[in-house]
C-alpha atoms as a PDB file:
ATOM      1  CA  UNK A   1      36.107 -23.626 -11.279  1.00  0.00           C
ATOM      2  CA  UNK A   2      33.164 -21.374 -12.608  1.00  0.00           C
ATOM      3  CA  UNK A   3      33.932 -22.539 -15.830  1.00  0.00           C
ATOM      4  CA  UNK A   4      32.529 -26.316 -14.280  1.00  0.00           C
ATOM      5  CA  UNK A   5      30.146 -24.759 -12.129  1.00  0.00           C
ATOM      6  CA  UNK A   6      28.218 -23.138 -15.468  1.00  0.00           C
ATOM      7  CA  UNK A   7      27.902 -26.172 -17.158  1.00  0.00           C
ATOM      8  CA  UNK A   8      25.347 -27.437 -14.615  1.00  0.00           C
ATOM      9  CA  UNK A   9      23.726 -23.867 -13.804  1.00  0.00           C
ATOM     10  CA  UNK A  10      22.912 -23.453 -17.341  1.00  0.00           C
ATOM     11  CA  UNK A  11      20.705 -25.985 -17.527  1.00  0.00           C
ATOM     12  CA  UNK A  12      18.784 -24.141 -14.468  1.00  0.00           C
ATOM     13  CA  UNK A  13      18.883 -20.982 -16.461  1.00  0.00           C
ATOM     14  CA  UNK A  14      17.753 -22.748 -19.788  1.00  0.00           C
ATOM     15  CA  UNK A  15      14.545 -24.078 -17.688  1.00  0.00           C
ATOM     16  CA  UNK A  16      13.667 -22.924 -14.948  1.00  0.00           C
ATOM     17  CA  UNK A  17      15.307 -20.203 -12.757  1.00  0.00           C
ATOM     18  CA  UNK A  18      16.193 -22.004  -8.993  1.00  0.00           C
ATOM     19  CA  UNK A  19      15.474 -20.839  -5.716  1.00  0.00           C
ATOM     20  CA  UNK A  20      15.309 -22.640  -2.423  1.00  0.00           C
ATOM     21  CA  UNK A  21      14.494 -21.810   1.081  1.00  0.00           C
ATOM     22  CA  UNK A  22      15.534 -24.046   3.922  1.00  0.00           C
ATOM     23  CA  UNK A  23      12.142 -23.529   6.270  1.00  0.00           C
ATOM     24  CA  UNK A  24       8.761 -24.537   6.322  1.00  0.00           C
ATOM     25  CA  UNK A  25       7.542 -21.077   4.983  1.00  0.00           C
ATOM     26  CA  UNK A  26       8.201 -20.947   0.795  1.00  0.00           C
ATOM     27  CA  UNK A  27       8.374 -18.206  -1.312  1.00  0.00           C
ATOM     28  CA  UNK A  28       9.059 -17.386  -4.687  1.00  0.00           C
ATOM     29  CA  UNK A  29      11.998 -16.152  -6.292  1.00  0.00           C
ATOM     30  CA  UNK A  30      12.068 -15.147 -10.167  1.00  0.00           C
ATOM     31  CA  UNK A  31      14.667 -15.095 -12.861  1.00  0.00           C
ATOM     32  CA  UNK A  32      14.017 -13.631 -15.986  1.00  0.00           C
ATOM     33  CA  UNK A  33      15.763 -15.791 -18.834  1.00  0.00           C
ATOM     34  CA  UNK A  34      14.751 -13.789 -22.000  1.00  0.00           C
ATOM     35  CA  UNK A  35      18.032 -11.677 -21.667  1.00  0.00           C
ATOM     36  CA  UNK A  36      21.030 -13.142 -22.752  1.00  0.00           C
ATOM     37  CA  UNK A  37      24.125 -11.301 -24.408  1.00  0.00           C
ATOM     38  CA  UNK A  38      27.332 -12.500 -26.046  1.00  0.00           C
ATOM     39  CA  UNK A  39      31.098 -12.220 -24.616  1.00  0.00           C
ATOM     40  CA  UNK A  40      34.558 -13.759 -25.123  1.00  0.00           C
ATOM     41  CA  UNK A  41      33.939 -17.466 -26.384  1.00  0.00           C
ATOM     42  CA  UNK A  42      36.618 -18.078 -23.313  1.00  0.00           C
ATOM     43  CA  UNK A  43      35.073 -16.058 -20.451  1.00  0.00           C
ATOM     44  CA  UNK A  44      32.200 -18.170 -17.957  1.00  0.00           C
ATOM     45  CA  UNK A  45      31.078 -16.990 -14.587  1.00  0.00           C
ATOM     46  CA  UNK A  46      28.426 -17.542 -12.356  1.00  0.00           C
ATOM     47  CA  UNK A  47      25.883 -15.298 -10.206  1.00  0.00           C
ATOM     48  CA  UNK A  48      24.148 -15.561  -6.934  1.00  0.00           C
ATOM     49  CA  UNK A  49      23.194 -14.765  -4.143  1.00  0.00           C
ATOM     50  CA  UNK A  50      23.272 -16.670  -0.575  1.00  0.00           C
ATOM     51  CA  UNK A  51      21.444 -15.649   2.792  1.00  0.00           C
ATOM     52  CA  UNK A  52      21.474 -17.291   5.888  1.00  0.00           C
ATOM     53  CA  UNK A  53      19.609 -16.339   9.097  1.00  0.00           C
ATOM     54  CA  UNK A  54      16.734 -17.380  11.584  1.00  0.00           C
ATOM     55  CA  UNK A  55      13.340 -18.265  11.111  1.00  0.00           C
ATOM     56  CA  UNK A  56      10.223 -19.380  13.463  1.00  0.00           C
ATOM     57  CA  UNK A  57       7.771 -21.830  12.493  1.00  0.00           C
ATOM     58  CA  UNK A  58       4.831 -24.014  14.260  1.00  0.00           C
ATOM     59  CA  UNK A  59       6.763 -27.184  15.060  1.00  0.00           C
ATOM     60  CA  UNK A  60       4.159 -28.997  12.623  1.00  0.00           C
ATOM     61  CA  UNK A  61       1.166 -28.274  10.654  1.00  0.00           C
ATOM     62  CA  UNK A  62      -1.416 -27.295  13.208  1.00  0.00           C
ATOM     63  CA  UNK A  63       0.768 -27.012  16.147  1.00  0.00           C
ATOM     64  CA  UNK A  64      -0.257 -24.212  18.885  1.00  0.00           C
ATOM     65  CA  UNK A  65       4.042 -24.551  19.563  1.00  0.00           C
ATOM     66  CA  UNK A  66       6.761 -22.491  18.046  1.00  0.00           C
ATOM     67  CA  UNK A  67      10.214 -23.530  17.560  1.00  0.00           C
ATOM     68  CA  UNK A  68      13.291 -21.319  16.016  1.00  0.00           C
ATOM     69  CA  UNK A  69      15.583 -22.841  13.401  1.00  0.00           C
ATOM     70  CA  UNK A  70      18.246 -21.797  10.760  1.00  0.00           C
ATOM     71  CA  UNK A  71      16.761 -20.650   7.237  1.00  0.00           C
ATOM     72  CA  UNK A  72      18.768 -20.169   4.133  1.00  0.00           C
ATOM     73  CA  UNK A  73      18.131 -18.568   0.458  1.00  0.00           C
ATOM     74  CA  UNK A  74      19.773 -19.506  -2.858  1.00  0.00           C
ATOM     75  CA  UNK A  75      18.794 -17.085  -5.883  1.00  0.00           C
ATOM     76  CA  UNK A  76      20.702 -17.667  -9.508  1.00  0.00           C
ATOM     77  CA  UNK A  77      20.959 -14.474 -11.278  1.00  0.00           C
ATOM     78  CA  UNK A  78      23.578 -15.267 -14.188  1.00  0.00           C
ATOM     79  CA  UNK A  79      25.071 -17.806 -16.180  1.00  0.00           C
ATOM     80  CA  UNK A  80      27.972 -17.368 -18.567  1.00  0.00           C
ATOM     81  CA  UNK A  81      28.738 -20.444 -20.186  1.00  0.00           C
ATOM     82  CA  UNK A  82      31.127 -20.337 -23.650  1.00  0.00           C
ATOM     83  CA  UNK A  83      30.700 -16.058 -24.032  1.00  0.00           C
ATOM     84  CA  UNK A  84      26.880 -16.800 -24.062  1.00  0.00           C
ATOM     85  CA  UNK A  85      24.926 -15.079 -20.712  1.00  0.00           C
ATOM     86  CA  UNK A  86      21.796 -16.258 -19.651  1.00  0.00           C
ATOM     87  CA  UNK A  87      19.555 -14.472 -16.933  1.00  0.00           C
ATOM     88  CA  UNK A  88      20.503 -10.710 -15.789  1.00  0.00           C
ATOM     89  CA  UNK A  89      23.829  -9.522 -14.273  1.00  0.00           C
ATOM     90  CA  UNK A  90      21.872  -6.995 -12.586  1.00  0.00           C
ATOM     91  CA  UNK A  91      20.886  -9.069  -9.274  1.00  0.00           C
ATOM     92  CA  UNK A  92      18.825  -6.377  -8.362  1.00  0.00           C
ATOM     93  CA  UNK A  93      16.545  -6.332 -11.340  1.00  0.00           C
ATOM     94  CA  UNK A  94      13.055  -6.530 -11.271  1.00  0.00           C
ATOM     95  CA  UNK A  95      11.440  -9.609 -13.873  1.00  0.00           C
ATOM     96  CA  UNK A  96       8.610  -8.097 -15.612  1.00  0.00           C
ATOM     97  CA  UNK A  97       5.885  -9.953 -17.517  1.00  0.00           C
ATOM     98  CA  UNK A  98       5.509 -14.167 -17.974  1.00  0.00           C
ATOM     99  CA  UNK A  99       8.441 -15.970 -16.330  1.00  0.00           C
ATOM    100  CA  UNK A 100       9.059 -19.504 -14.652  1.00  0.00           C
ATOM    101  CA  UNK A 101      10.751 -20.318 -11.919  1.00  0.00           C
ATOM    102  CA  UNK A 102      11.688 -23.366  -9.222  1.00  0.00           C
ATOM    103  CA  UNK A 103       9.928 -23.916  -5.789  1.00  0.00           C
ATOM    104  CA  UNK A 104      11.001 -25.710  -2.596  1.00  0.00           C
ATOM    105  CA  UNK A 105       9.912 -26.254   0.921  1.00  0.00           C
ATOM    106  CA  UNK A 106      10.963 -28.017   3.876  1.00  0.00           C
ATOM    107  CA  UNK A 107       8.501 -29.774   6.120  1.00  0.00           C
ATOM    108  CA  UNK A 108      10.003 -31.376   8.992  1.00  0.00           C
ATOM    109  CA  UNK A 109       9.141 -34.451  10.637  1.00  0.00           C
ATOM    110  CA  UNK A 110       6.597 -34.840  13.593  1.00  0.00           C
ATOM    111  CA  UNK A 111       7.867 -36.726  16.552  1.00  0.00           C
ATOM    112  CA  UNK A 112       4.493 -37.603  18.836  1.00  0.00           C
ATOM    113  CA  UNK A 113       6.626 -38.217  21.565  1.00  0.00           C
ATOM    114  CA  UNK A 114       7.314 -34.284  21.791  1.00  0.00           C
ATOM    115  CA  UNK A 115       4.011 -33.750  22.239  1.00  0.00           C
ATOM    116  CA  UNK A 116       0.806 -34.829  24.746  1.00  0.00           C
ATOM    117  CA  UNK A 117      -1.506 -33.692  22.387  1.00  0.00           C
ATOM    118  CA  UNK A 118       0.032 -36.155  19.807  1.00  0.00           C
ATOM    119  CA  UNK A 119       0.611 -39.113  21.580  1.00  0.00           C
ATOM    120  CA  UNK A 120      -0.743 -42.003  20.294  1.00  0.00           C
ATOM    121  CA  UNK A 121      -0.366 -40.987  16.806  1.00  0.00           C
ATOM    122  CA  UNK A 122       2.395 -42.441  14.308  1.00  0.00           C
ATOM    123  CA  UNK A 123       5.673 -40.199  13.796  1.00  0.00           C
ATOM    124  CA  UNK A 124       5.622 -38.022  10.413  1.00  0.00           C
ATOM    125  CA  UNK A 125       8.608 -37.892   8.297  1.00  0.00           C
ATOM    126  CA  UNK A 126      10.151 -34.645   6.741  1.00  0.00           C
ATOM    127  CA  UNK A 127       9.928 -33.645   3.532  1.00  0.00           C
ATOM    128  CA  UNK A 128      11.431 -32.313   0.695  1.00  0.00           C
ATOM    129  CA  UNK A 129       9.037 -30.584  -1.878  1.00  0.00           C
ATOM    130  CA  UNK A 130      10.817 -29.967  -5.241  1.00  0.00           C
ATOM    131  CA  UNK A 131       8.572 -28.270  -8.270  1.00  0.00           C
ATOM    132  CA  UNK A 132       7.903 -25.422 -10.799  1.00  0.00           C
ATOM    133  CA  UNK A 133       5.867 -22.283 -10.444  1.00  0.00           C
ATOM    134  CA  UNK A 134       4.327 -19.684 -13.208  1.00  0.00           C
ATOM    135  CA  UNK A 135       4.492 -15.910 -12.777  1.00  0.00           C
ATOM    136  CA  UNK A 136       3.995 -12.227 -13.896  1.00  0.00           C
ATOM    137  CA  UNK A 137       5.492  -9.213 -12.599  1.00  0.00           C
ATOM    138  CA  UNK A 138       4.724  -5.672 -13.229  1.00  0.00           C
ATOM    139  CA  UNK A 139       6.611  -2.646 -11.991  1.00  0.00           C
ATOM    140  CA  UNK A 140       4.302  -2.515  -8.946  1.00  0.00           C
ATOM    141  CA  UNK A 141       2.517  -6.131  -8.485  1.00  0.00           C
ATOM    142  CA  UNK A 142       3.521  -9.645  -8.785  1.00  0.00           C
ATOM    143  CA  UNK A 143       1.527 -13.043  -9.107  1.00  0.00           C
ATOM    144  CA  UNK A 144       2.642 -16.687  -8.990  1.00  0.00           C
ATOM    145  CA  UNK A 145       1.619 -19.940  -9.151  1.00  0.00           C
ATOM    146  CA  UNK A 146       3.393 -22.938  -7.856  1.00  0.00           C
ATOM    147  CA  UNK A 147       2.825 -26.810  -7.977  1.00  0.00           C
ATOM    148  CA  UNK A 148       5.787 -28.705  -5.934  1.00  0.00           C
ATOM    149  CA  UNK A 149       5.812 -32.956  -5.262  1.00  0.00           C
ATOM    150  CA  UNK A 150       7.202 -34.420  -2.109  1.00  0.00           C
ATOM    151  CA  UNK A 151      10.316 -36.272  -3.341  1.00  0.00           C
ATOM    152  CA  UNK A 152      10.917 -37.092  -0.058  1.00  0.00           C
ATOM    153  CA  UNK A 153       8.506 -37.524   2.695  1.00  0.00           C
ATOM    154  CA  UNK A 154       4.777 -37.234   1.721  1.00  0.00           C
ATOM    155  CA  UNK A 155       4.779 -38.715  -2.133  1.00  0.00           C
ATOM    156  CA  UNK A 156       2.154 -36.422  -3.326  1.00  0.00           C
ATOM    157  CA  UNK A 157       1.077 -32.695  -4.965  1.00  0.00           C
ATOM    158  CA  UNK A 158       1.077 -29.372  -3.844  1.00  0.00           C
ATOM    159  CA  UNK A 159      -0.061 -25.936  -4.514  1.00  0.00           C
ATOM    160  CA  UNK A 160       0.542 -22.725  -3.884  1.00  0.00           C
ATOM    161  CA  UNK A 161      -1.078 -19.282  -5.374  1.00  0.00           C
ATOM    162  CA  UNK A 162       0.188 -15.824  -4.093  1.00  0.00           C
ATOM    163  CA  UNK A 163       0.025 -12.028  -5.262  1.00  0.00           C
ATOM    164  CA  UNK A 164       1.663  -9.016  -4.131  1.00  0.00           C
ATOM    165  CA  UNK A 165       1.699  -5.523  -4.228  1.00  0.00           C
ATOM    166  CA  UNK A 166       4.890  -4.365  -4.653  1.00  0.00           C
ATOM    167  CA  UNK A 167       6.879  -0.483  -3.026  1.00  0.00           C
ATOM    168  CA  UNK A 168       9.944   0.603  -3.009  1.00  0.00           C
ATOM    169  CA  UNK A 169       9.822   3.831  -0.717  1.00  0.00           C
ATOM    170  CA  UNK A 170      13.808   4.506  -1.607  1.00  0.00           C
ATOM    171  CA  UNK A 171      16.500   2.642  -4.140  1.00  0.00           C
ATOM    172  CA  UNK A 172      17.357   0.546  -1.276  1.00  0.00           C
ATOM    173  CA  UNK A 173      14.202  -0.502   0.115  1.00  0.00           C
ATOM    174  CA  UNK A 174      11.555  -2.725  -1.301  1.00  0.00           C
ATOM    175  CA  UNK A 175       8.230  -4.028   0.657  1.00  0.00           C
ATOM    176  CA  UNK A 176       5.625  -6.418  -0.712  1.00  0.00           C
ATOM    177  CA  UNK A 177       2.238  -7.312   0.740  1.00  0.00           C
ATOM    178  CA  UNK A 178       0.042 -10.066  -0.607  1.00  0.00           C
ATOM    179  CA  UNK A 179      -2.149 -12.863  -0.322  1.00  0.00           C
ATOM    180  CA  UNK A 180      -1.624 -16.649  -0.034  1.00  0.00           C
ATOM    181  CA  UNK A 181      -3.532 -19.710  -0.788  1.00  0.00           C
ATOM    182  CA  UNK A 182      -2.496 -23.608  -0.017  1.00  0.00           C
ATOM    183  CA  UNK A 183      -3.522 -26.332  -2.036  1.00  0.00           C
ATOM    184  CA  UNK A 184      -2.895 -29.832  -1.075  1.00  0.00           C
ATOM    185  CA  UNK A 185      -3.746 -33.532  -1.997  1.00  0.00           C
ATOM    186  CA  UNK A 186      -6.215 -35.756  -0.180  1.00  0.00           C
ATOM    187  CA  UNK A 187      -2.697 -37.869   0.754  1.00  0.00           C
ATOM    188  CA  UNK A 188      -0.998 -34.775   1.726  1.00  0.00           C
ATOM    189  CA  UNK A 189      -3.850 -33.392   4.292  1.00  0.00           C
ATOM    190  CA  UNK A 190      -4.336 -37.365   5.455  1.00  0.00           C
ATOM    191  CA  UNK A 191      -0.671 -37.009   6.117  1.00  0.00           C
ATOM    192  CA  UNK A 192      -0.977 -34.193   8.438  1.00  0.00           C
ATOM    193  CA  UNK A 193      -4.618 -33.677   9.575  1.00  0.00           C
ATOM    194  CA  UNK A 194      -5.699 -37.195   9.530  1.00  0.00           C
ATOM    195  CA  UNK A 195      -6.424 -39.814  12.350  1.00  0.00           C
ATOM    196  CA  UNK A 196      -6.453 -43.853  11.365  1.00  0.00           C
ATOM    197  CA  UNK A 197      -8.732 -45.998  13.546  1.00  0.00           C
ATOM    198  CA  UNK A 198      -5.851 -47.149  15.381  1.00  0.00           C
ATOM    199  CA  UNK A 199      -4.240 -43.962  16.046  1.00  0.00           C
ATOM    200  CA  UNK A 200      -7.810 -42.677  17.165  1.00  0.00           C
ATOM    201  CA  UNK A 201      -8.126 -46.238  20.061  1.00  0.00           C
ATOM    202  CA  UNK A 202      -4.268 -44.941  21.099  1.00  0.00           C
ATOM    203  CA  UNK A 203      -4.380 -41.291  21.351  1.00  0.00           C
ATOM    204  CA  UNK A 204      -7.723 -40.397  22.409  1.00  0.00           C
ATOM    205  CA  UNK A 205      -8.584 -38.209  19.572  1.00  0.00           C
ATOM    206  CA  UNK A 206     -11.647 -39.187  17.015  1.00  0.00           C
ATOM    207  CA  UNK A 207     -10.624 -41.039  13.911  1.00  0.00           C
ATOM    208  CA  UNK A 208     -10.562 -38.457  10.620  1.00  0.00           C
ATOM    209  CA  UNK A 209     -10.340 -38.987   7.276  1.00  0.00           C
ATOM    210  CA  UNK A 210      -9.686 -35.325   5.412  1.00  0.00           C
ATOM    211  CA  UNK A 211     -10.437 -34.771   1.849  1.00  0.00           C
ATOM    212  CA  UNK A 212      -7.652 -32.420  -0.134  1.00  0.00           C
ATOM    213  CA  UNK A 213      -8.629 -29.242  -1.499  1.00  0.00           C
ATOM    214  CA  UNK A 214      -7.384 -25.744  -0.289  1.00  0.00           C
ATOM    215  CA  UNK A 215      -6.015 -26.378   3.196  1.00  0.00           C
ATOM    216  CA  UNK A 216      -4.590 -22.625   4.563  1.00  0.00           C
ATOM    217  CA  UNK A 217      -5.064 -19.062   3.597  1.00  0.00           C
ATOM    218  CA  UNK A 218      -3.148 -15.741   4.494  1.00  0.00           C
ATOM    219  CA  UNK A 219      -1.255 -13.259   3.899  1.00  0.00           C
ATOM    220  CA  UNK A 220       2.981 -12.321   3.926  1.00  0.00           C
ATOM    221  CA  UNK A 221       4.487  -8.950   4.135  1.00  0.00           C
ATOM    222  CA  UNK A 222       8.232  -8.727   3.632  1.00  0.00           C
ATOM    223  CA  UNK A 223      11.050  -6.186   2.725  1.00  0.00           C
ATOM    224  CA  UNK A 224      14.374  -6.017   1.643  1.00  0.00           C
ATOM    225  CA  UNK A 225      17.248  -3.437   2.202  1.00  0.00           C
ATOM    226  CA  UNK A 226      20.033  -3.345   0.058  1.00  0.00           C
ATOM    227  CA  UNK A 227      23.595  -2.176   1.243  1.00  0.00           C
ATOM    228  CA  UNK A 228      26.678  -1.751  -0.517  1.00  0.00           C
ATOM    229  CA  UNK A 229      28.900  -4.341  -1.703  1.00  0.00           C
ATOM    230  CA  UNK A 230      26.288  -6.822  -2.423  1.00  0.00           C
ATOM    231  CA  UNK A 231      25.076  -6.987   1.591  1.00  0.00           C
ATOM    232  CA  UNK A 232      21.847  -7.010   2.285  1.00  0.00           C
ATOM    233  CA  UNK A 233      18.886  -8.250   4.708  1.00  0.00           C
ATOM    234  CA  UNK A 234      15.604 -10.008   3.840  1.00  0.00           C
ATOM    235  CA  UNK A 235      12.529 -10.600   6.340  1.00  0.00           C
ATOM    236  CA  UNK A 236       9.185 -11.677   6.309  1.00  0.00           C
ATOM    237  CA  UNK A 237       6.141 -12.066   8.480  1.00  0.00           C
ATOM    238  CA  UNK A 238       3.225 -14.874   7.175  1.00  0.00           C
ATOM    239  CA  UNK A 239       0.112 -15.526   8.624  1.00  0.00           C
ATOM    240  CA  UNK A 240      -2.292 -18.534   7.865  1.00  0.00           C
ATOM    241  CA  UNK A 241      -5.729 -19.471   8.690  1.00  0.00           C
ATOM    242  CA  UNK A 242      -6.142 -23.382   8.478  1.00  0.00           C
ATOM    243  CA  UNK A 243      -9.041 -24.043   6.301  1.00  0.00           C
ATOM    244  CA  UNK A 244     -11.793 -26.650   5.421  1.00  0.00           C
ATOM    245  CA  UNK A 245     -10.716 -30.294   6.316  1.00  0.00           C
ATOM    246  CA  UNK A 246      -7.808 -28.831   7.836  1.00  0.00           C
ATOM    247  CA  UNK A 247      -9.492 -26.608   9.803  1.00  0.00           C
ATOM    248  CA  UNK A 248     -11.758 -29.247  11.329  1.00  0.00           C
ATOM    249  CA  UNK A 249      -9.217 -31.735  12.267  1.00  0.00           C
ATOM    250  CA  UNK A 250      -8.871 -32.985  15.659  1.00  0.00           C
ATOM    251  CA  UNK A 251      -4.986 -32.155  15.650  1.00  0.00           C
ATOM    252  CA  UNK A 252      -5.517 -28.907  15.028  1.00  0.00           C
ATOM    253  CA  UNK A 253      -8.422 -28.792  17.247  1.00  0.00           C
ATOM    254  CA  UNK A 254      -5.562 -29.806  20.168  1.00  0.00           C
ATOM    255  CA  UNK A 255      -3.642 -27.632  18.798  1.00  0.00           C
ATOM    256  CA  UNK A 256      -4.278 -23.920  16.673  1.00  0.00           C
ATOM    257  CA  UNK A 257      -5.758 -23.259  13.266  1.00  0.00           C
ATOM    258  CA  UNK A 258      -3.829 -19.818  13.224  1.00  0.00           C
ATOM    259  CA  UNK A 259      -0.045 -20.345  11.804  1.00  0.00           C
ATOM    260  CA  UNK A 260       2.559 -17.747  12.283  1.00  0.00           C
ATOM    261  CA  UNK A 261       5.523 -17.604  10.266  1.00  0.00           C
ATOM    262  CA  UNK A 262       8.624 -15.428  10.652  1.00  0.00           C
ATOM    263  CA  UNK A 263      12.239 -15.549   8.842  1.00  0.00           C
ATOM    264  CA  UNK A 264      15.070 -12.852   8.874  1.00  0.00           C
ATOM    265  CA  UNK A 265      18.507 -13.487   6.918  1.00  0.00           C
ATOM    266  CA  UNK A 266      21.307 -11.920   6.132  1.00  0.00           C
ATOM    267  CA  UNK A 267      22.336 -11.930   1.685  1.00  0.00           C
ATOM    268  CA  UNK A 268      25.529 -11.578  -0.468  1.00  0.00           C
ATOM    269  CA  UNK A 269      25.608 -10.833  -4.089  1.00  0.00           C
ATOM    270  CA  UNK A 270      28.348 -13.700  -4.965  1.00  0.00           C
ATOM    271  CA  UNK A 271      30.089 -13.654  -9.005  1.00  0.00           C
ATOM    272  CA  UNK A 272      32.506 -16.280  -9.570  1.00  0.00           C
ATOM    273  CA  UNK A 273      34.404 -16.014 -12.830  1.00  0.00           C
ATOM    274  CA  UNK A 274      34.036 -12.966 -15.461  1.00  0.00           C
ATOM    275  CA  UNK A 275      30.890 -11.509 -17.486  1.00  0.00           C
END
């Protein structure tokens, strides 16, 4: 079964390190591939680590309502495909200098029935953002730089730019604390900030045509406690100020340009097969 499993992991390895994050909130999660070591041409395995948990959210972009939802984490460590590893069988390793690594978000859909201040406005799809992003760690900092597409949903680009500083007060216990920066499309902010002529005669609200540029800034703090056996648990608090055309639409003027994001899970270390 791992054997199978490694054959389509080490493509991920080869390329780009995955991680996803089922909420709205995304973060980064970096693999290392430069170290790779040779075992038993018979041996293959695979490592990773799974969290589930909770997470809160604004029920859309610009929303002044909160809603509570499940949130998940997927981070590949390892690969050993034929005797040949790729990545680092220490899950708890820190990546240090240039490395590349996937990027996904979930935005879900806006239903303007669930809300007055939205009525009269069309529905919004979810979507599913799949991309790359570029970073550099140190033994203290880390910065990143991500670019995602909406394969499903919104059809368009995506940015987002983040740094963080970087403790770890015990062997168990890391924090980070950073900055964050949204970029998005003129099609992406007309998908969420805008108002069409017609929506503007149904709702109420003044018709608004938003230009793309950087639409949010903030900043996340997080930690991470490690127990034994592989447990662990992962949380992080995010705050975003709605900016420029964003800022000025009239559906976040019914609603709040301050975003609040929130997300605690529960990890395993998982390794199927031998290394």
């Amino acid at each position: 079964m791992a054997h199978t499993i490694a054959k389509f992991a080490v493509a991920a390895l080869t390329f780009c390190p995955l991680m996803a994050q089922a909420n709205e909130a995304s973060s980064v999660e970096t693999l290392n591939t430069a170290r790779m070591s040779s075992q038993s041409s018979a041996s293959s395995g695979i490592m990773f680590t799974l969290g589930a948990g909770i997470s809160a959210q604004p029920d859309y972009p610009g929303a002044d309502d909160y809603g509570f939802g499940p949130d998940m984490k997927f981070r590949l460590h390892a690969v050993n495909y034929g005797g040949q590893v790729y990545g680092n069988t220490d899950p708890y390793a820190e990546s240090l200098g240039f490395s590349m690594s996937g990027s996904f978000r979930y935005v879900g859909e806006r239903d303007s029935s669930d809300y007055s201040e939205l009525a009269g406005l069309d529905d919004v799809d979810q979507s599913f953002e799949l991309g790359l992003g570029v970073n550099y760690g140190g033994e203290n900092y880390k910065v990143y730089g991500d670019v995602r597409y909406g394969v499903v949903g919104h059809h368009t680009w995506v940015g987002e730019f983040g740094a963080d500083l970087i403790m770890r007060p015990t062997d168990r216990l890391t924090l980070n604390m950073g900055p964050r920066a949204f970029w998005g499309t003129q099609r992406y902010a007309d998908t969420y900030f805008g108002v069409s002529d017609e929506e503007a005669a149904a709702s109420g609200l003044d018709a608004y045509s938003p230009d793309g540029g950087f639409l949010s800034a903030g900043v996340e703090v997080g930690a991470k406690y490690r127990f034994d056996g592989g447990w662990g648990v992962e949380g992080a608090v995010r705050y975003d100020k709605l900016l420029n055309d964003a800022a000025d639409s009239p559906i976040v003027e019914a609603g709040n340009d301050e975003q609040w994001r929130m997300n605690l899970d529960v990890t395993k270390v998982f390794t199927m097969g031998t290394f």
